[in-house]
C-alpha atoms as a PDB file:
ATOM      1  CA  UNK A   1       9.774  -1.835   1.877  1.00  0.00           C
ATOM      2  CA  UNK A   2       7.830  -1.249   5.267  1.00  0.00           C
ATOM      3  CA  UNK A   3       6.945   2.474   4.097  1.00  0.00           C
ATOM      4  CA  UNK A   4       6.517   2.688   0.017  1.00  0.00           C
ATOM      5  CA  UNK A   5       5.190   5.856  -2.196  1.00  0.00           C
ATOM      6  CA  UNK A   6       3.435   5.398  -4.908  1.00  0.00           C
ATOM      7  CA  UNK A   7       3.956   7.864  -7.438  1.00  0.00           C
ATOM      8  CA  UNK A   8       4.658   8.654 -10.731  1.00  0.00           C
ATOM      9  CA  UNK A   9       6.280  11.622 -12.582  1.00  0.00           C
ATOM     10  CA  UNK A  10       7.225  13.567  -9.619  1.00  0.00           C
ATOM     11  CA  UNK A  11       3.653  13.412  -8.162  1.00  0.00           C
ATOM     12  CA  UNK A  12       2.804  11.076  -5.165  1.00  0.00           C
ATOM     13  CA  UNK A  13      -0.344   9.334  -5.314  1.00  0.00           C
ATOM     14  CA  UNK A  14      -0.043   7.224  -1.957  1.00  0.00           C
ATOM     15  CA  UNK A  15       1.897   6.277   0.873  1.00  0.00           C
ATOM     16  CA  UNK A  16       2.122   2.432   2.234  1.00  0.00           C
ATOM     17  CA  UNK A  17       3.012   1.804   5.306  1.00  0.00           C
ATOM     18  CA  UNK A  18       3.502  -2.012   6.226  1.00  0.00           C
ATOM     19  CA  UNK A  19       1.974  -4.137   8.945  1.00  0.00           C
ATOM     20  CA  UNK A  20       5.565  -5.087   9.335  1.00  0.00           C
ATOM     21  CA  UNK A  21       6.345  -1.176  10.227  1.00  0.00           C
ATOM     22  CA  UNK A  22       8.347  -1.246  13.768  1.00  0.00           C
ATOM     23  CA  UNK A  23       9.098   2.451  14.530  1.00  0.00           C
ATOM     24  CA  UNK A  24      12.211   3.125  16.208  1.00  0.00           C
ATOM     25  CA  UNK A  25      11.099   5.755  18.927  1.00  0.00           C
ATOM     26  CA  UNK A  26       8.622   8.606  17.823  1.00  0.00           C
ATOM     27  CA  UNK A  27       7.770   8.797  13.912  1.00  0.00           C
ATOM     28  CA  UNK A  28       5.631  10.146  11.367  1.00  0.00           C
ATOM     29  CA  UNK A  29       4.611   8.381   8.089  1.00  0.00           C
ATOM     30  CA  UNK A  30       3.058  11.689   6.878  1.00  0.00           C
ATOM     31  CA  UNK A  31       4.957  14.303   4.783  1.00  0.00           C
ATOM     32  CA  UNK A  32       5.310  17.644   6.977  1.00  0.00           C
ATOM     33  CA  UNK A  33       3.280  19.451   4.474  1.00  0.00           C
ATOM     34  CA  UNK A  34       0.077  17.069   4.769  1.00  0.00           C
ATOM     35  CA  UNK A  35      -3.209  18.202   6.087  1.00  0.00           C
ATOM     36  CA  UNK A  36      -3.437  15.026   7.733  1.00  0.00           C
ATOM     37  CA  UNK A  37      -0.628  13.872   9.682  1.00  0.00           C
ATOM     38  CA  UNK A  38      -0.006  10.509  11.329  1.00  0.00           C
ATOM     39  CA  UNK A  39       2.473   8.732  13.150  1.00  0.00           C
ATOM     40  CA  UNK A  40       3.030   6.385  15.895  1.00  0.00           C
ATOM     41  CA  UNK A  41       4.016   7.665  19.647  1.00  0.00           C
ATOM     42  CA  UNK A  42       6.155   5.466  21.597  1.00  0.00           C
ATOM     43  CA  UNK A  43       6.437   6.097  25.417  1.00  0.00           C
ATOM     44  CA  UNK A  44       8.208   4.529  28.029  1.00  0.00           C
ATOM     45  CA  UNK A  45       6.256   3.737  31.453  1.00  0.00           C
ATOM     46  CA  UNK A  46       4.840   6.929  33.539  1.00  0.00           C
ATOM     47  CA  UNK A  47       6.088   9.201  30.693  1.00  0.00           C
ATOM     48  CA  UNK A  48       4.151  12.789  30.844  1.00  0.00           C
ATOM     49  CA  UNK A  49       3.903  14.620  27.319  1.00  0.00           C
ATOM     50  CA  UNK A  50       3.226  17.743  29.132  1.00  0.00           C
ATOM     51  CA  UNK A  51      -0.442  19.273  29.031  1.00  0.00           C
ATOM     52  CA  UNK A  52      -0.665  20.957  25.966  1.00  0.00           C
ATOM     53  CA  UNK A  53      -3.721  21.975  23.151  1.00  0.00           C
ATOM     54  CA  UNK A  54      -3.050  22.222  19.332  1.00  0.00           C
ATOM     55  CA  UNK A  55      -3.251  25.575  17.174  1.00  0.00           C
ATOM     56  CA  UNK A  56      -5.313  25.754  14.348  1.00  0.00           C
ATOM     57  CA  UNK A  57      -4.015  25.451  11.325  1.00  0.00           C
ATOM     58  CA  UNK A  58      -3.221  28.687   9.191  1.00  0.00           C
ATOM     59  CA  UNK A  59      -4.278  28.978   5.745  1.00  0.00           C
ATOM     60  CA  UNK A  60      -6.945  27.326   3.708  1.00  0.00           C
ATOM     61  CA  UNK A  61      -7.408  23.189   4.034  1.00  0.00           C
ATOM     62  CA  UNK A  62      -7.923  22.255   0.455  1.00  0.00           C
ATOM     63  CA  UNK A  63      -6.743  18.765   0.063  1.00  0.00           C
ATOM     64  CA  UNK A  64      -8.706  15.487  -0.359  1.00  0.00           C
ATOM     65  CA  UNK A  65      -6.282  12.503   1.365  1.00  0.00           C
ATOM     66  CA  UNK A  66      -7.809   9.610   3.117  1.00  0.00           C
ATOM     67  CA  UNK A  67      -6.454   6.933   5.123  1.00  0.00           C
ATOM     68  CA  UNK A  68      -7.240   3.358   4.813  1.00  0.00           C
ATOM     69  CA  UNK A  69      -6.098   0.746   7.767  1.00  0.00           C
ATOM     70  CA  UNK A  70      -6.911  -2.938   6.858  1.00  0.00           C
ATOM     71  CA  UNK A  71      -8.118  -4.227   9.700  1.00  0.00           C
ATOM     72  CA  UNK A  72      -8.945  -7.837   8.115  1.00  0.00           C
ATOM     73  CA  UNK A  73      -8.752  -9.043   4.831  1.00  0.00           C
ATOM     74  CA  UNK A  74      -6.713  -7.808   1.822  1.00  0.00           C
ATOM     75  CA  UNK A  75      -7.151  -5.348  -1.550  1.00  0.00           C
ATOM     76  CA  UNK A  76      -5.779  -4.611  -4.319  1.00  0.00           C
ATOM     77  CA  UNK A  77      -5.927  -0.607  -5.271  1.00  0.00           C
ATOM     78  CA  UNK A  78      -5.114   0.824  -9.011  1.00  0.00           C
ATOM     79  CA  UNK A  79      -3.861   4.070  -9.192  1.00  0.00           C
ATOM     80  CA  UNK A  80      -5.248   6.971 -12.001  1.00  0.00           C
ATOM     81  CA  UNK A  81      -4.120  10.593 -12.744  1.00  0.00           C
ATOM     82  CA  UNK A  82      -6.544  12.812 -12.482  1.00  0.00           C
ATOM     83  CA  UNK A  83      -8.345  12.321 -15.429  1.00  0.00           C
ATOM     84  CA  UNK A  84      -8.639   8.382 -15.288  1.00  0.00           C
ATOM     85  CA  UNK A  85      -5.419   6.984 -16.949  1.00  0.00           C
ATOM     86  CA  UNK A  86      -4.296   4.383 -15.195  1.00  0.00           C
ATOM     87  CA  UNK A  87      -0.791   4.213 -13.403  1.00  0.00           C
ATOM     88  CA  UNK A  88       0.018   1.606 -11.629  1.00  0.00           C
ATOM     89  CA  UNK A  89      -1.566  -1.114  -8.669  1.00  0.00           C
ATOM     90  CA  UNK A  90      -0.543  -2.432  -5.315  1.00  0.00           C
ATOM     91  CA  UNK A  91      -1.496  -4.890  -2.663  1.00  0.00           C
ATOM     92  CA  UNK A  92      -2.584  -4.110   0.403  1.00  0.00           C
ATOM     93  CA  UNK A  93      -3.481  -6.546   3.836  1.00  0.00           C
ATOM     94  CA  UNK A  94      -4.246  -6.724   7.409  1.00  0.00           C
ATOM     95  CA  UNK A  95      -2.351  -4.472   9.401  1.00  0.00           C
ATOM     96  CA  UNK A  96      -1.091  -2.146   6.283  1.00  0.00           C
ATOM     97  CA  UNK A  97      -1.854   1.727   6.591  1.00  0.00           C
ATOM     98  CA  UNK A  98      -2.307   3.619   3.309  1.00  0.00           C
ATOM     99  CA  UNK A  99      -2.323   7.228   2.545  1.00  0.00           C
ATOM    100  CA  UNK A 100      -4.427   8.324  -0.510  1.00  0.00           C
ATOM    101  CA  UNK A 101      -3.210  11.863  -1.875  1.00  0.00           C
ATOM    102  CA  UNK A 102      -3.797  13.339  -5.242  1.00  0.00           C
ATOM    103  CA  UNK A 103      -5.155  11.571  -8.618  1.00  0.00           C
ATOM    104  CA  UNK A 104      -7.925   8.430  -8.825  1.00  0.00           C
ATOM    105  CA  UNK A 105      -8.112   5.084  -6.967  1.00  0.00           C
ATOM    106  CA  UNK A 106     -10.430   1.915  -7.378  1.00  0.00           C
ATOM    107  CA  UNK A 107     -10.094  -0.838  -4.907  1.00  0.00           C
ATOM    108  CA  UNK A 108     -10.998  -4.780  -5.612  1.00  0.00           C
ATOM    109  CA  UNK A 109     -11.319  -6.569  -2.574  1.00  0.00           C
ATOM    110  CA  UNK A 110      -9.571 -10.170  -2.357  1.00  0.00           C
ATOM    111  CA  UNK A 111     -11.606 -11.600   0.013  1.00  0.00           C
ATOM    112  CA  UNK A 112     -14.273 -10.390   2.606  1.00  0.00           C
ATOM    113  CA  UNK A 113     -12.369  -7.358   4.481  1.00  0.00           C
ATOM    114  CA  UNK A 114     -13.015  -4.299   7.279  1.00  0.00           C
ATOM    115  CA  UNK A 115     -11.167  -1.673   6.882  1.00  0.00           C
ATOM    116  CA  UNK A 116     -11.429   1.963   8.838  1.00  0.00           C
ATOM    117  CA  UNK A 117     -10.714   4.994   6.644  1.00  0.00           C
ATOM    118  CA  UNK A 118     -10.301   8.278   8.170  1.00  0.00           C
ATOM    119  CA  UNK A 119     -10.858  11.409   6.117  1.00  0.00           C
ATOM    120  CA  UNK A 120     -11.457  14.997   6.771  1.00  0.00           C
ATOM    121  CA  UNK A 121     -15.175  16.151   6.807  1.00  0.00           C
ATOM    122  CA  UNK A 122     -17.680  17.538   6.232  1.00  0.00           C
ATOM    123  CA  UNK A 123     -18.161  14.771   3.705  1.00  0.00           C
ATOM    124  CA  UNK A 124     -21.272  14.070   1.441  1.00  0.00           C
ATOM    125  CA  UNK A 125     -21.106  11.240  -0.384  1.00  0.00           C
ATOM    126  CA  UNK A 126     -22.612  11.670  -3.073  1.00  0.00           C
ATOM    127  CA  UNK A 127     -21.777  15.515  -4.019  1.00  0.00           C
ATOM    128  CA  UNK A 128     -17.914  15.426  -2.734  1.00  0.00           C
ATOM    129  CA  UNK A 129     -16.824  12.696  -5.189  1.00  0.00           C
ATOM    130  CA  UNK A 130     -16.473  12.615  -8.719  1.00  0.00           C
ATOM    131  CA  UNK A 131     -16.981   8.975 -10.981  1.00  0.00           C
ATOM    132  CA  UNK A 132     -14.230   8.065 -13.570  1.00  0.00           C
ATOM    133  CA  UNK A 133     -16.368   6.378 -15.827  1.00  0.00           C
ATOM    134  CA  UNK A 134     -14.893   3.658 -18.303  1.00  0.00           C
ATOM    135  CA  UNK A 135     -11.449   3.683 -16.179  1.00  0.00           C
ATOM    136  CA  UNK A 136     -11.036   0.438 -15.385  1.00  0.00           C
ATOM    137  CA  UNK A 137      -9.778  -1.216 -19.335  1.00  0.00           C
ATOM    138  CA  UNK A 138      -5.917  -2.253 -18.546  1.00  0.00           C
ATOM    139  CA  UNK A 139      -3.576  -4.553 -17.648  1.00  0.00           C
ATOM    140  CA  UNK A 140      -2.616  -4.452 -14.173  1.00  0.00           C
ATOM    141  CA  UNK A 141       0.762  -3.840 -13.006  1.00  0.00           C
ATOM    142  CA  UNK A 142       1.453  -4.496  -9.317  1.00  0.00           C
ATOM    143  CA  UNK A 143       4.062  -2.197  -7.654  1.00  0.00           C
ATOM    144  CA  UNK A 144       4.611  -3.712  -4.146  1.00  0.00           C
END
């Protein structure tokens, strides 16, 4: 599949989309309700979007989700529940967008790799995450 969720009893943990993605006119890979929402924009020639700014969001942001674009190289990322019992793995390479949501992820690079993440700030590094010590005892099981 060119978009894939990861999930597990009813609870989405991530959200693949492909290198191989082509969009078919405007489309977003986010869920509406996401505090973080992208998509891909496609415009024919001298197209105007109209001038425009963005409200601010109502409510209170409380949600964690990152995005990972492999730029080169490729991964493999296991997926946890919340307290560190494992789930399930996938495969990710150059070109593939992921969308971390809820529960625990570790990621074993392949090879040598650059990938961008984008996340929502302010971020400390060392206070805003929390360690899942002895998590990683298990025999993988890759869901691409």
């Amino acid at each position: 599949n060119v978009i894939k969720e990861i999930s597990d009893k009813n609870i989405t943990y991530a959200r693949i989309v492909r290198a191989s993605y082509e969009p078919n006119g405007n489309d977003f890979f986010s869920r509406t309700e996401d505090e973080l929402q992208i998509g891909v924009l496609n415009y024919e020639e001298n197209h105007k979007g109209g001038t425009h700014y963005h409200n601010r969001p109502q409510g209170f942001l409380n949600e964690t989700d990152e995005i990972l674009i492999v730029q080169e190289g490729s991964a493999r990322i296991d997926f946890y529940d919340i307290k560190g019992v494992y789930l399930k793995s996938t495969e990710i390479h150059k070109g593939d967008l992921i969308i971390l949501y809820l529960g625990a992820h570790n990621i074993t690079y392949y090879e040598k790799s650059r990938i961008m993440i984008i996340k929502k700030g302010p971020y400390n590094q060392e206070l805003d995450k929390t360690r899942i010590v002895g998590a990683n005892n298990f025999e993988i099981k890759i869901d691409n």
